[in-house]
C-alpha atoms as a PDB file:
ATOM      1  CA  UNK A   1       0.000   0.000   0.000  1.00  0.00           C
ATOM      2  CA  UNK A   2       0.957   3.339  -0.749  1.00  0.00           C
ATOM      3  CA  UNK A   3       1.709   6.007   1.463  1.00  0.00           C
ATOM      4  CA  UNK A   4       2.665   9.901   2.004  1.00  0.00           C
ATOM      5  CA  UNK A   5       5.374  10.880   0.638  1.00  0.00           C
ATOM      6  CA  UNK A   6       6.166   7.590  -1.493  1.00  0.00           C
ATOM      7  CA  UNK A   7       7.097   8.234  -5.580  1.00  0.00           C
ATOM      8  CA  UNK A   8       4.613   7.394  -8.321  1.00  0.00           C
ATOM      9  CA  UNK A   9       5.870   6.406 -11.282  1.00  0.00           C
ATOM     10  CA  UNK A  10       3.408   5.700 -14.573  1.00  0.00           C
ATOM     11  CA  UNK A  11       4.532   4.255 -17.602  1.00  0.00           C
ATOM     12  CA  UNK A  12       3.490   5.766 -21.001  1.00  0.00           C
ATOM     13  CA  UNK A  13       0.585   3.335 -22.453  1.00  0.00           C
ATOM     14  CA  UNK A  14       1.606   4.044 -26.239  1.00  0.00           C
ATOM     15  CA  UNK A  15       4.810   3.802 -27.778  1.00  0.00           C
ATOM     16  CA  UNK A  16       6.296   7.161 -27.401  1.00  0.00           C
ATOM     17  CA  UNK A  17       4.446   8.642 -24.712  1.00  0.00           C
ATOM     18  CA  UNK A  18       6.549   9.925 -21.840  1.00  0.00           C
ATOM     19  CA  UNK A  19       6.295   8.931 -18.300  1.00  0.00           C
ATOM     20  CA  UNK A  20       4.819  10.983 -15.611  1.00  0.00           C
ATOM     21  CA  UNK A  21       5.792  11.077 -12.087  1.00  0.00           C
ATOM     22  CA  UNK A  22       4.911  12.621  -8.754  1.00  0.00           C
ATOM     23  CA  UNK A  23       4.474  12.127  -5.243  1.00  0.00           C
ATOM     24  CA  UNK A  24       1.550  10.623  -3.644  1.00  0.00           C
ATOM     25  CA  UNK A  25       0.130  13.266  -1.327  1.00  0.00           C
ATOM     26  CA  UNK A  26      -3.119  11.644   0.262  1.00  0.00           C
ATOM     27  CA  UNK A  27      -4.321   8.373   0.321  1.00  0.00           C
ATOM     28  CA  UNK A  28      -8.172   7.104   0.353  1.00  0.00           C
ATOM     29  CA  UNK A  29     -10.111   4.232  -0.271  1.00  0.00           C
ATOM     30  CA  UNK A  30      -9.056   0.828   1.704  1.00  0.00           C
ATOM     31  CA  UNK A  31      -6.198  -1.320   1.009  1.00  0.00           C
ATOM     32  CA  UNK A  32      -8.355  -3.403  -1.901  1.00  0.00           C
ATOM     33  CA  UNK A  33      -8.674  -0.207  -4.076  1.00  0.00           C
ATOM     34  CA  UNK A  34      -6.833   2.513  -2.862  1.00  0.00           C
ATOM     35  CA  UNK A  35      -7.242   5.950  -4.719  1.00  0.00           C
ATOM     36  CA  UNK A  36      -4.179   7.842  -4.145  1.00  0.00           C
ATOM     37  CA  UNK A  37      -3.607  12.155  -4.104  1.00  0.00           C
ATOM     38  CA  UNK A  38      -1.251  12.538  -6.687  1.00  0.00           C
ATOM     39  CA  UNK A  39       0.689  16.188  -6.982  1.00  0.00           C
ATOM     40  CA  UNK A  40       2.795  15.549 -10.529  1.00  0.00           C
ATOM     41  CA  UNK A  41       5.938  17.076 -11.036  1.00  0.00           C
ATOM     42  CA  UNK A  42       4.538  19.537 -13.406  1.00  0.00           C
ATOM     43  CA  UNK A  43       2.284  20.507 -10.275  1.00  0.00           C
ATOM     44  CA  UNK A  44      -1.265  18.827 -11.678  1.00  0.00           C
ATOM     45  CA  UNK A  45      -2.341  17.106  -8.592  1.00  0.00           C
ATOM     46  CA  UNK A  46      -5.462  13.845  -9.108  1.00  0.00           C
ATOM     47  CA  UNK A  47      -6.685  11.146  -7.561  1.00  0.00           C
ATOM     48  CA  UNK A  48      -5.265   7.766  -9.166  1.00  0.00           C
ATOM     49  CA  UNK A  49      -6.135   4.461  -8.695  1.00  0.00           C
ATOM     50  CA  UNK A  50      -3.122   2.507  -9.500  1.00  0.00           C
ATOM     51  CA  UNK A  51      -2.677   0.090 -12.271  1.00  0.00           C
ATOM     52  CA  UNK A  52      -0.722  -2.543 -14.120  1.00  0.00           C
ATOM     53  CA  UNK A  53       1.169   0.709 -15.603  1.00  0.00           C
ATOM     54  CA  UNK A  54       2.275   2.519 -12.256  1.00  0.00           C
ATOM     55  CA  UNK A  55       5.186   1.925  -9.959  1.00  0.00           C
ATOM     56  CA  UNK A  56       5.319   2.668  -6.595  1.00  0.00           C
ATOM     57  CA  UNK A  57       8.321   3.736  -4.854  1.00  0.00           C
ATOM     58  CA  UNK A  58       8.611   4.067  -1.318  1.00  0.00           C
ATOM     59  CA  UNK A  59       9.935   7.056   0.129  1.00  0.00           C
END
């Protein structure tokens, strides 16, 4: 499970489309489905729910 402060990583889902990454600022849901606060580097901040295309790296 993910948690404050940890590093999202997602993986491009076409060839040639660049990663994004941030840092997971909130977490909500339960540990089945989280949905995690994501602020991205270029400063967007969403809710994800992570998938077979994300990496999670702990802090």
């Amino acid at each position: 499970m993910a948690e404050i402060g940890d590093r999202v990583i997602i993986h491009g889902r076409t060839v040639g489309a660049a990663e994004r990454t941030g840092v997971v600022t909130g977490v909500r849901g339960h540990a089945e489905d989280p949905l995690l606060v994501v602020r991205f580097d270029d400063g967007h901040e969403s809710m994800l729910s992570p998938g077979s295309d994300c990496v999670i790296v702990p802090h």
